[in-house]
N, C-alpha and C. Protein backbone atom coordinates (compact mmCIF):
# COMPACT_ATOMS: atom_id res chain seq x y z
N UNK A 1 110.80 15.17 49.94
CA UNK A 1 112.23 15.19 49.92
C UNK A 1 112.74 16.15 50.99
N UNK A 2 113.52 15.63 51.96
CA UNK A 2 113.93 16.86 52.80
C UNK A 2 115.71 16.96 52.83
N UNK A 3 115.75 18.14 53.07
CA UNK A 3 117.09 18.83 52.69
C UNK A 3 118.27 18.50 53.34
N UNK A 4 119.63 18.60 53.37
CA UNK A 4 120.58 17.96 54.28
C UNK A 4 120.35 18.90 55.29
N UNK A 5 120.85 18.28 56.41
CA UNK A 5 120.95 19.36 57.58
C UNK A 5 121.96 20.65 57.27
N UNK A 6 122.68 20.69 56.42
CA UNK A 6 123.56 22.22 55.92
C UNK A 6 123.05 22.75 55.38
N UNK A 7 121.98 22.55 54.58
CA UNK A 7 121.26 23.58 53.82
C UNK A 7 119.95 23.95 54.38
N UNK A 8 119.81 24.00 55.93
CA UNK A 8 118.63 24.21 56.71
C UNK A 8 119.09 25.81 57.35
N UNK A 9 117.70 27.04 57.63
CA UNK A 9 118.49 28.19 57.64
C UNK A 9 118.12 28.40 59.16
N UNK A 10 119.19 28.80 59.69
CA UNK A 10 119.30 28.69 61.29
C UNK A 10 118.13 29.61 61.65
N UNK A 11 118.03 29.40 62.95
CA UNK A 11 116.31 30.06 63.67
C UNK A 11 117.15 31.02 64.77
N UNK A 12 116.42 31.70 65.18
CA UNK A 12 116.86 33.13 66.46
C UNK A 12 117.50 34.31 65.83
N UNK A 13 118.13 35.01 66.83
CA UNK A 13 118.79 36.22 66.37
C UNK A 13 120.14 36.12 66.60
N UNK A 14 120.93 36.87 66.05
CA UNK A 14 122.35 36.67 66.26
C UNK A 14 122.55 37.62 67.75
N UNK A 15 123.85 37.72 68.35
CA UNK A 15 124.18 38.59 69.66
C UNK A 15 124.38 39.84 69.10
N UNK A 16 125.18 39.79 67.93
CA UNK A 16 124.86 41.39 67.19
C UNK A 16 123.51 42.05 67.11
N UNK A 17 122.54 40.97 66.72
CA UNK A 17 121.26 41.84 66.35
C UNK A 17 120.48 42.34 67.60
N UNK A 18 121.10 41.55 68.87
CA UNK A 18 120.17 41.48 70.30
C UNK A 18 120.77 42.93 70.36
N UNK A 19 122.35 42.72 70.58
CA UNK A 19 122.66 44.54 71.13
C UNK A 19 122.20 45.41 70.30
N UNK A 20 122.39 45.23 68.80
CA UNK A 20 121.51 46.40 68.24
C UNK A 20 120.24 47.00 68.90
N UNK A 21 119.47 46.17 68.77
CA UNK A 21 117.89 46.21 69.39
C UNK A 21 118.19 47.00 70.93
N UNK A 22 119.15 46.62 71.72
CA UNK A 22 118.89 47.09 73.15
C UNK A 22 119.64 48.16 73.16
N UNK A 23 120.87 48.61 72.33
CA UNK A 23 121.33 49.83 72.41
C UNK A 23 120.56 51.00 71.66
N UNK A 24 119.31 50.53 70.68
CA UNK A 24 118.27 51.34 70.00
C UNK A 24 117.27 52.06 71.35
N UNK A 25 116.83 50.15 72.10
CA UNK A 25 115.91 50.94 72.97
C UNK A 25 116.47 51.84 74.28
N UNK A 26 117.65 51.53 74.67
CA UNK A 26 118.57 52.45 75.57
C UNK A 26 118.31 53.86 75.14
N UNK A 27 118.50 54.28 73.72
CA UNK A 27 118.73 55.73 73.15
C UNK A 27 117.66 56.23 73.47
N UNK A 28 116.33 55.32 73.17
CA UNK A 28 114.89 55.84 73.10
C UNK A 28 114.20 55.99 74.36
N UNK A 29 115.28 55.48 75.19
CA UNK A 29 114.75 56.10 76.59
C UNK A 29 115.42 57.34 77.19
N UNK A 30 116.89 57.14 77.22
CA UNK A 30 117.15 58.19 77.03
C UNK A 30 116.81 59.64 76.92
N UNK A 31 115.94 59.46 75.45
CA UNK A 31 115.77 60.87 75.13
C UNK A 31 114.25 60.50 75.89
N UNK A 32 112.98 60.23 76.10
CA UNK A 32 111.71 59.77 76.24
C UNK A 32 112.17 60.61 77.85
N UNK A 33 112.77 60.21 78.67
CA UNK A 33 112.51 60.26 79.83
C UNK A 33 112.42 61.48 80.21
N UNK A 34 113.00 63.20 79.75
CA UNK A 34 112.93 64.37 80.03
C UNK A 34 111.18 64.38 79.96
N UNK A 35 110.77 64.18 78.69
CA UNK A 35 109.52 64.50 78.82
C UNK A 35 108.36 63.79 79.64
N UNK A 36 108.58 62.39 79.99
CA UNK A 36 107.88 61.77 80.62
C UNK A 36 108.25 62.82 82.00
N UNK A 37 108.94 63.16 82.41
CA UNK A 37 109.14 63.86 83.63
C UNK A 37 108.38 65.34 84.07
N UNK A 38 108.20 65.91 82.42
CA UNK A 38 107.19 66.94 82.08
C UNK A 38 106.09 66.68 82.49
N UNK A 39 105.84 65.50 81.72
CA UNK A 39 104.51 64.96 81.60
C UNK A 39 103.63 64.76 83.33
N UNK A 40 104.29 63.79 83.90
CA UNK A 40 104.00 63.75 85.23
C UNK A 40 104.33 64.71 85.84
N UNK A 41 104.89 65.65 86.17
CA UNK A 41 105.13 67.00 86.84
C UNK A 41 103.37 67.74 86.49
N UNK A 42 103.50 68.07 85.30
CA UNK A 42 102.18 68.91 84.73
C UNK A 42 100.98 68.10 84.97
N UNK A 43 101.20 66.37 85.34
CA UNK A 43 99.79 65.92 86.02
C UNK A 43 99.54 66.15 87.14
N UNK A 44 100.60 65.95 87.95
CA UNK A 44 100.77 66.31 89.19
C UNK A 44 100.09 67.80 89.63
N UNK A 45 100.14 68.47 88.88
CA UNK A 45 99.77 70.02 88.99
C UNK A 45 97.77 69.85 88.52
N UNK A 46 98.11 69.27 87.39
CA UNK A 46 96.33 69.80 87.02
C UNK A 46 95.85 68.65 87.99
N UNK A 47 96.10 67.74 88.92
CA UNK A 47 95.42 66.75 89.96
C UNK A 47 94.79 67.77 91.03
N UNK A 48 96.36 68.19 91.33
CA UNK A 48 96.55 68.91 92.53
C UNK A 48 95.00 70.44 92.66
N UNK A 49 94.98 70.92 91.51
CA UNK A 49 93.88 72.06 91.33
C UNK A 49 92.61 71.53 91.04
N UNK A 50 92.66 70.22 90.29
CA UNK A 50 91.46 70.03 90.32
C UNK A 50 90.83 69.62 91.79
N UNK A 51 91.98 68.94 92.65
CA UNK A 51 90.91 68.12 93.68
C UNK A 51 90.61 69.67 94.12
N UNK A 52 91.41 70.64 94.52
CA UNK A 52 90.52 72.04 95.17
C UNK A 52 89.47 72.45 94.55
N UNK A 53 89.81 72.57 93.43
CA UNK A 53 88.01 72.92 92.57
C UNK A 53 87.16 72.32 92.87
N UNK A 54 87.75 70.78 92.86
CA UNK A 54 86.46 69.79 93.57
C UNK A 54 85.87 70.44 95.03
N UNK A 55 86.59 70.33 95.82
CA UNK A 55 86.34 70.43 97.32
C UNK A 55 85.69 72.24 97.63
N UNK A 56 85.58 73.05 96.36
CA UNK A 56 85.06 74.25 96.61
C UNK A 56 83.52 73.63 96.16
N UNK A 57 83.47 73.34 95.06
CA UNK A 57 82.14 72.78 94.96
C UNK A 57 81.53 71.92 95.50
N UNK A 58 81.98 70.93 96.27
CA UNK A 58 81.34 70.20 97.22
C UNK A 58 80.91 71.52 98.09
N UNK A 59 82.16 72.20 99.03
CA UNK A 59 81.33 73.22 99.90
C UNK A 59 80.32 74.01 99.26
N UNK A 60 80.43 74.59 98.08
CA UNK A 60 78.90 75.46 97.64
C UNK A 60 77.84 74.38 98.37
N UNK A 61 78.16 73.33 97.06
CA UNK A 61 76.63 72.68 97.45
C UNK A 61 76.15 72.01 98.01
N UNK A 62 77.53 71.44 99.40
CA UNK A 62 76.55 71.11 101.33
C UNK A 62 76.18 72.57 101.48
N UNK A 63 76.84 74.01 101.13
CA UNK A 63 76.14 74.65 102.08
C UNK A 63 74.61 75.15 101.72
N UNK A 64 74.23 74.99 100.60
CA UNK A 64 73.15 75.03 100.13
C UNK A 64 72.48 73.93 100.18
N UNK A 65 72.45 72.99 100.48
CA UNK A 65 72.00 71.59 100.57
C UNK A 65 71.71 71.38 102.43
N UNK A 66 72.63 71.90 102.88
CA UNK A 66 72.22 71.73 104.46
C UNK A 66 71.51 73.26 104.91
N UNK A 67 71.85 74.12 104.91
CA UNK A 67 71.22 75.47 104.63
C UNK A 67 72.46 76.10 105.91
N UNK A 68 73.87 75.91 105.59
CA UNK A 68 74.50 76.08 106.67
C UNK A 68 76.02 76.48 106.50
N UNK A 69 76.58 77.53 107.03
CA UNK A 69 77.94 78.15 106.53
C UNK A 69 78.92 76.78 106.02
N UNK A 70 79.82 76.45 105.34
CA UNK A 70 80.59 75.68 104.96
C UNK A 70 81.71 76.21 104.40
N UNK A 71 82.49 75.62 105.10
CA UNK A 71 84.35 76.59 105.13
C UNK A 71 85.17 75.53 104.09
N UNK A 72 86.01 76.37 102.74
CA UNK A 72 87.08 75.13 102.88
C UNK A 72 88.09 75.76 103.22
N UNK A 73 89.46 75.11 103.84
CA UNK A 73 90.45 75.55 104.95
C UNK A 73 91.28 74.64 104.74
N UNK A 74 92.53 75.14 104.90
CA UNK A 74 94.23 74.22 104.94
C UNK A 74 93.41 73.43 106.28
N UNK A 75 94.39 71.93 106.76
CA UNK A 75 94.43 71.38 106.69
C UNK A 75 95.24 71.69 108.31
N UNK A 76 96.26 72.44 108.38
CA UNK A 76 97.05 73.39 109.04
C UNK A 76 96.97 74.37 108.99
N UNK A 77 96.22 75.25 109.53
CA UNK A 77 96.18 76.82 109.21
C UNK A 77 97.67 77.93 109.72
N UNK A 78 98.47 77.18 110.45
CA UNK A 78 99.78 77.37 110.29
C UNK A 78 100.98 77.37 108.81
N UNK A 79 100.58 76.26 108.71
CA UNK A 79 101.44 75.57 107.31
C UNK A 79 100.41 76.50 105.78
N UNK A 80 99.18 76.30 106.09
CA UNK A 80 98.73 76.92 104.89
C UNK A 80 98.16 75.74 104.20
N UNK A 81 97.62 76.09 102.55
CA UNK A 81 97.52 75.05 102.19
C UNK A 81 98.14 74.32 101.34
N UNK A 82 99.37 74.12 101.85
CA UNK A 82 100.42 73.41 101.18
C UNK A 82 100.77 72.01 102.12
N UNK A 83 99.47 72.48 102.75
CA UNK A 83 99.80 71.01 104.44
C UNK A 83 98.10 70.13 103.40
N UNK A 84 97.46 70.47 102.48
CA UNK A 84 96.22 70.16 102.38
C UNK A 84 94.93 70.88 102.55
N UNK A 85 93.61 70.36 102.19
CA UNK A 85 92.68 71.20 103.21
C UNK A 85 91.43 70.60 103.01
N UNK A 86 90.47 71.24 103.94
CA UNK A 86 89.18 70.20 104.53
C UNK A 86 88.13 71.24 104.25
N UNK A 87 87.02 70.36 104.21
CA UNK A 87 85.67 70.90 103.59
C UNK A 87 84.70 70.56 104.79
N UNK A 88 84.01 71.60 105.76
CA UNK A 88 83.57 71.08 106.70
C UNK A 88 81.99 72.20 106.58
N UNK A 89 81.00 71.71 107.34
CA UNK A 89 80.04 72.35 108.27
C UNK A 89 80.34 73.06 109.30
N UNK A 90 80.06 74.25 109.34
CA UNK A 90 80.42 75.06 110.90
C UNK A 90 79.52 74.63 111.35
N UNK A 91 79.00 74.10 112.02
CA UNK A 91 77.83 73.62 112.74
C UNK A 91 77.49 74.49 113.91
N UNK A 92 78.52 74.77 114.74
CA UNK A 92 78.48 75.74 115.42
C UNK A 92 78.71 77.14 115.40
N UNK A 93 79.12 77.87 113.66
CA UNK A 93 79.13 78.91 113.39
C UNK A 93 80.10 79.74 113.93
N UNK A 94 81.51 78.89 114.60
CA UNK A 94 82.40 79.99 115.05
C UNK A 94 83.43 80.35 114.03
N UNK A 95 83.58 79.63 112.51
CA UNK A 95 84.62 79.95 111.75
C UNK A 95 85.88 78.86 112.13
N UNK A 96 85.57 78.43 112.75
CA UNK A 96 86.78 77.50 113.79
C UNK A 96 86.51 76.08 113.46
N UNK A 97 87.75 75.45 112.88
CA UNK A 97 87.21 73.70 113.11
C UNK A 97 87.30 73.34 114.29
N UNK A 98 86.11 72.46 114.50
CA UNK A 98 86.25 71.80 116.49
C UNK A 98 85.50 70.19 115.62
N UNK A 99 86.56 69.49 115.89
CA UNK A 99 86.02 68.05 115.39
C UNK A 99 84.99 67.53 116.62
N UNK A 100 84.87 68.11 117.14
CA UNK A 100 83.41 67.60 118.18
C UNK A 100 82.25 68.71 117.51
N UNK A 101 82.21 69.35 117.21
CA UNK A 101 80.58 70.04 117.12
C UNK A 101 80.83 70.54 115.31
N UNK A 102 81.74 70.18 114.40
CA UNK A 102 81.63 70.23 113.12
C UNK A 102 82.04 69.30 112.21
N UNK A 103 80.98 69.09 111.56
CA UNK A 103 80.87 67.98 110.45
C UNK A 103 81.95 68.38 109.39
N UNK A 104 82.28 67.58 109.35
CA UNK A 104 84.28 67.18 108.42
C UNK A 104 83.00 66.71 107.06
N UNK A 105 82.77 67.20 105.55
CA UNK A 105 82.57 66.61 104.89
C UNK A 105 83.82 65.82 103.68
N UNK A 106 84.84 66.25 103.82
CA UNK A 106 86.29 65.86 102.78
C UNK A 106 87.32 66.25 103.45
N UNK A 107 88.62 65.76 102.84
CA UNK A 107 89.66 66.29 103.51
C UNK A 107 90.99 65.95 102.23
N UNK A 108 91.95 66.75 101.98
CA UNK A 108 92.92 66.60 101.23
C UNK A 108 93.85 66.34 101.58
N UNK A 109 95.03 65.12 101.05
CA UNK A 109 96.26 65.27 101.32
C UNK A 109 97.08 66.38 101.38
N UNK A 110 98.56 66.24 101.75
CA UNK A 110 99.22 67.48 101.53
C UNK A 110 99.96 67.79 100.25
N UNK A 111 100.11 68.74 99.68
CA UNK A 111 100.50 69.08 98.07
C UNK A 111 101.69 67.81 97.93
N UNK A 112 101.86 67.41 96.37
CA UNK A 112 102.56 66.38 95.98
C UNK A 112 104.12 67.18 95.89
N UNK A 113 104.96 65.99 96.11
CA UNK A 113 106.57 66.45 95.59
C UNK A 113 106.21 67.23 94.48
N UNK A 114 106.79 68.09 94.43
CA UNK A 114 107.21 69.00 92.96
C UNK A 114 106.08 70.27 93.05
N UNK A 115 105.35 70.67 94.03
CA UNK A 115 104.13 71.21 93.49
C UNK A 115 103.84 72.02 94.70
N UNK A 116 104.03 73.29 94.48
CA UNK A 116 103.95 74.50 95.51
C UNK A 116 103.32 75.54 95.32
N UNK A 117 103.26 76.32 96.37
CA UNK A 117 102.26 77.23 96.40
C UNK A 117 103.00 78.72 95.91
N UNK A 118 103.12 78.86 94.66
CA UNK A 118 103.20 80.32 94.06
C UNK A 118 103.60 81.11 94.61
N UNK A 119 104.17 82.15 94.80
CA UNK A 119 104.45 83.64 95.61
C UNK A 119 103.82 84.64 94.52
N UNK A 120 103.93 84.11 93.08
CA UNK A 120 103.05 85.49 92.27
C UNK A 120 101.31 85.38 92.88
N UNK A 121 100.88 86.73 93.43
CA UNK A 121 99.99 86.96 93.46
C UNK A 121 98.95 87.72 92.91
N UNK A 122 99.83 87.96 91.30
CA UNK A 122 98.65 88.65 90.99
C UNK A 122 97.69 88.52 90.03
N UNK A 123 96.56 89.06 90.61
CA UNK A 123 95.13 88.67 89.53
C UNK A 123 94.94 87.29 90.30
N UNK A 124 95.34 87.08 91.87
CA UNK A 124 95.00 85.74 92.11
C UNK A 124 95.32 85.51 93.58
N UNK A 125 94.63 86.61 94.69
CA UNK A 125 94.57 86.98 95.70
C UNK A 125 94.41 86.00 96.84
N UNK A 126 95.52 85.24 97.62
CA UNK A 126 95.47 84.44 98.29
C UNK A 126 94.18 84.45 99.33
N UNK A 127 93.95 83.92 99.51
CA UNK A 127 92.97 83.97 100.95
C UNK A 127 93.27 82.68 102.11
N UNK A 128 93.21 83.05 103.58
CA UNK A 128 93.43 81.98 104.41
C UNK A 128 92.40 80.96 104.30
N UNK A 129 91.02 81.05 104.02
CA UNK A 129 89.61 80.29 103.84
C UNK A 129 88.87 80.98 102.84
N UNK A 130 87.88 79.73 102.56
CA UNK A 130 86.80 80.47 101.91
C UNK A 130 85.76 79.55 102.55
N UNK A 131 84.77 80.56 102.71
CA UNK A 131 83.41 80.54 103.37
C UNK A 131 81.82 80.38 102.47
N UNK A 132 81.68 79.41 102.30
CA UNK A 132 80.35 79.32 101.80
C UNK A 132 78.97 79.50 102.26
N UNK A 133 77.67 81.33 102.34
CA UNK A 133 76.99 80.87 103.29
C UNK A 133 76.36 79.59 103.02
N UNK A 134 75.15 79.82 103.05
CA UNK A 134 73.80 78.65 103.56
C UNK A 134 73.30 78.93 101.60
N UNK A 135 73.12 80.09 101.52
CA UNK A 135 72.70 80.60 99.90
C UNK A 135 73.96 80.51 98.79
N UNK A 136 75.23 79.51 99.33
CA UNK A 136 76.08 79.34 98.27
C UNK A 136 76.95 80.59 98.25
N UNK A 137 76.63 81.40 98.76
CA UNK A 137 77.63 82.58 97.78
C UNK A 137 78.72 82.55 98.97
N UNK A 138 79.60 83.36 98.58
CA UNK A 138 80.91 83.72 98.74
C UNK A 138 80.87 84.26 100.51
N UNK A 139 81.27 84.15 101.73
CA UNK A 139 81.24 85.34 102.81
C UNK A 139 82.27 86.28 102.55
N UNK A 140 81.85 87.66 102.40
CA UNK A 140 82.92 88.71 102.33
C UNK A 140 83.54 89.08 103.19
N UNK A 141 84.64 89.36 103.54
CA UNK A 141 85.16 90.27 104.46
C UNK A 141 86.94 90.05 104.17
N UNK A 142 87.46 91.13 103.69
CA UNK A 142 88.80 91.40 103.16
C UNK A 142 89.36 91.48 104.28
N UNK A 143 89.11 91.74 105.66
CA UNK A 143 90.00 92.41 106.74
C UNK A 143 90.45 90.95 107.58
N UNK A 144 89.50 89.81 107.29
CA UNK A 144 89.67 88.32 108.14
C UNK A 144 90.28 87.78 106.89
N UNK A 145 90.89 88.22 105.75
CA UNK A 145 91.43 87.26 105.35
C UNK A 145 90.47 85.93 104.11
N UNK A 146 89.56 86.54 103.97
CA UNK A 146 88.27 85.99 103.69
C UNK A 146 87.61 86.33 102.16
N UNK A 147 86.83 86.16 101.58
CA UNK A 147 86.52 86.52 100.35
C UNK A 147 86.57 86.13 99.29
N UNK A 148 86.19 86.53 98.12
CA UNK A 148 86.59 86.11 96.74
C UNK A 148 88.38 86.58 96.56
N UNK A 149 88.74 85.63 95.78
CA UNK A 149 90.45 85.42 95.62
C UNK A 149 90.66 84.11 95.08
N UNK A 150 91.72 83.41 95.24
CA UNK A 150 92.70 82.42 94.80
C UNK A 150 93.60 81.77 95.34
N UNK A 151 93.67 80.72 95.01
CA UNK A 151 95.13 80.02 95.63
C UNK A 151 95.91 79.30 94.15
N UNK A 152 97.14 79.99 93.69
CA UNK A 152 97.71 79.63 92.76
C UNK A 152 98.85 78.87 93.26
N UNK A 153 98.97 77.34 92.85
CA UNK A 153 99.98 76.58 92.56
C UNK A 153 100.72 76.44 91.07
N UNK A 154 101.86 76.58 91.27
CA UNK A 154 103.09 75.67 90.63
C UNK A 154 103.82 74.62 90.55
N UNK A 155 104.59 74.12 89.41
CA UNK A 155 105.30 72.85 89.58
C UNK A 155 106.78 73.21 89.65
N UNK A 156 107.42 72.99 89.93
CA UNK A 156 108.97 72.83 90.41
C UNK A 156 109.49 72.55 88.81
N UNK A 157 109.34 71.89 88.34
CA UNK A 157 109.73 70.62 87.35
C UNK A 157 109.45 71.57 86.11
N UNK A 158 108.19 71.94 85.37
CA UNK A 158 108.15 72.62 84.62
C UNK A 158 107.87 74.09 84.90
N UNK A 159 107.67 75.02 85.62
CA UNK A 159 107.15 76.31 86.27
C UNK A 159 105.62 76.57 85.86
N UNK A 160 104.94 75.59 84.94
CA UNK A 160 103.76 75.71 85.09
C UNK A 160 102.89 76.39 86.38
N UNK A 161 101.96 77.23 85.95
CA UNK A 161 100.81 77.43 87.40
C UNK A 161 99.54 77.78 86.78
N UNK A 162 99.16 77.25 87.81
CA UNK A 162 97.72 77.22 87.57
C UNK A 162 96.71 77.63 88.96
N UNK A 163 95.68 78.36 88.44
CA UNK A 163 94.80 79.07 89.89
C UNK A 163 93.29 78.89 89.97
N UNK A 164 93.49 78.60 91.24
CA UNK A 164 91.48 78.19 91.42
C UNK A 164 91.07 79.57 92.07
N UNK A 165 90.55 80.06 91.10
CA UNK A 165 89.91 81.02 91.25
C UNK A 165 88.22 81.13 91.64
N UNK A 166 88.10 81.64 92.88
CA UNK A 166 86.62 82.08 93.60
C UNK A 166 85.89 83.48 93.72
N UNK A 167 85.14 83.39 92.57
CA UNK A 167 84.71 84.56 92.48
C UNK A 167 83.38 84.89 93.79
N UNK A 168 82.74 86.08 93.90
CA UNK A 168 82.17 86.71 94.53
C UNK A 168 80.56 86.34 95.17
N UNK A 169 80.17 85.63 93.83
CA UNK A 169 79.22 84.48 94.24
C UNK A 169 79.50 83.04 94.42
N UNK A 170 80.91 82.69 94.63
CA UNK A 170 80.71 81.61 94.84
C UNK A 170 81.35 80.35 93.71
N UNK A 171 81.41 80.81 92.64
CA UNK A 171 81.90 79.75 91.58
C UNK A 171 83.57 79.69 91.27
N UNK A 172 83.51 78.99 91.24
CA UNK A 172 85.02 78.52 91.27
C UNK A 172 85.53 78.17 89.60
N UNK A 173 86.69 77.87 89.17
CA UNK A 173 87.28 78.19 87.84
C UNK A 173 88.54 78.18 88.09
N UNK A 174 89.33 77.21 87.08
CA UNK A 174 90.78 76.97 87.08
C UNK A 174 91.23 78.23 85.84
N UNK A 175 92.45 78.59 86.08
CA UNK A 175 92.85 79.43 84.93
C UNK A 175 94.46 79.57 85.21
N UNK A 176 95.06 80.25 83.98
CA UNK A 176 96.55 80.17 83.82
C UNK A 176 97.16 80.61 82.50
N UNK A 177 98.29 80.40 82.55
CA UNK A 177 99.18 81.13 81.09
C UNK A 177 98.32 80.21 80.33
N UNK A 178 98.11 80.61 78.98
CA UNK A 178 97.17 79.65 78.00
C UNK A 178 96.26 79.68 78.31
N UNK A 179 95.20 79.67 79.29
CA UNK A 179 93.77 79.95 80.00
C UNK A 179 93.01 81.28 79.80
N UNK A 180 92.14 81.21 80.50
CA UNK A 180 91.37 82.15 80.93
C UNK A 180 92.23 82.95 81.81
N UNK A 181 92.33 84.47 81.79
CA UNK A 181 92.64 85.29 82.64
C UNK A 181 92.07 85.03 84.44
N UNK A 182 93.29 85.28 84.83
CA UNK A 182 92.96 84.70 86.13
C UNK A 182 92.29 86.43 86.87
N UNK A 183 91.50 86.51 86.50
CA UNK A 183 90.57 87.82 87.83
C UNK A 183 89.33 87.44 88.40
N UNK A 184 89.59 88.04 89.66
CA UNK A 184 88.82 87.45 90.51
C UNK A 184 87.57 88.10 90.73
N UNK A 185 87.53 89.15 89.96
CA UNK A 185 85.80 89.93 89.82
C UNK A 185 84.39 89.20 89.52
């Protein structure tokens, strides 16, 4: 037995129920989007430190692997490393990149929108390079600019920072508010 067509119950949504639904998900973005903005800001930041952590440990272990000084260095030693920076072989041992007589093993973009290089320096001692000898460890010398220290970045967006810290032999370590104390002993 089937029913008259008036007593059949209509199918879809009404235009009331559509705007409900889209002025719900409007609100929920709304509020969603401050933190999504957190969110990517603070990735942006732990990317940014990790690829340097990366690129210190690659240099430890070409320079122990080739038996041969290995620098990592901005990118621009003008700009700093907020231009990026490169992981190379001195091959020729002058401290100097010369893309004819030194092996380039990596190289970094330049820091992302939102994500700069700190002015607090402390417990987290800038350095222009760091020098890996042939035995991994650290090259000292405080007077070139050189040594165990840090390069601490921040984000714009949330003031998060965070620091790759290079200690004296050589090992490297992220740290920050909530972290590990950033010293470089």
């Amino acid at each position: 037995m089937t029913l008259p067509s008036s007593s059949r119950q209509p199918r879809g949504f009404t235009v009331i129920e559509l705007l409900v639904v889209v002025a719900l998900v409007a609100v929920l973005a709304v509020l969603a989007t401050p933190s999504l903005r957190s969110f990517a800001a603070n990735q942006a930041l732990s990317s940014t430190v990790s690829d340097l952590l990366s690129a210190t440990m690659t240099a430890r272990a070409t320079a122990i692997s080739r038996n041969r000084q290995t620098i990592v260095e901005p990118m621009d030693t003008t700009v700093g490393w907020a231009s990026g920076w490169r992981v190379y072989v001195d091959t020729d041992g002058s401290g100097d990149f010369d893309a004819t007589k030194d092996e380039q093993v990596s190289e970094s973009s330049a820091l992302p929108q939102g994500i700069v290089l700190s002015s607090d320096t402390s417990n987290c001692t800038p350095r222009d390079y760091f020098a890996y000898r042939a035995d991994g460890f650290l090259k000292q010398d405080s007077s070139a600019g050189i040594g165990n220290g840090g390069i601490r970045f921040q984000s714009e967006v949330t003031a998060r920072e965070r620091c790759v810290v290079i200690n004296k032999i050589g090992r490297a370590r992220i740290c920050g508010a909530g972290m590990d104390a950033c010293s470089t002993i």
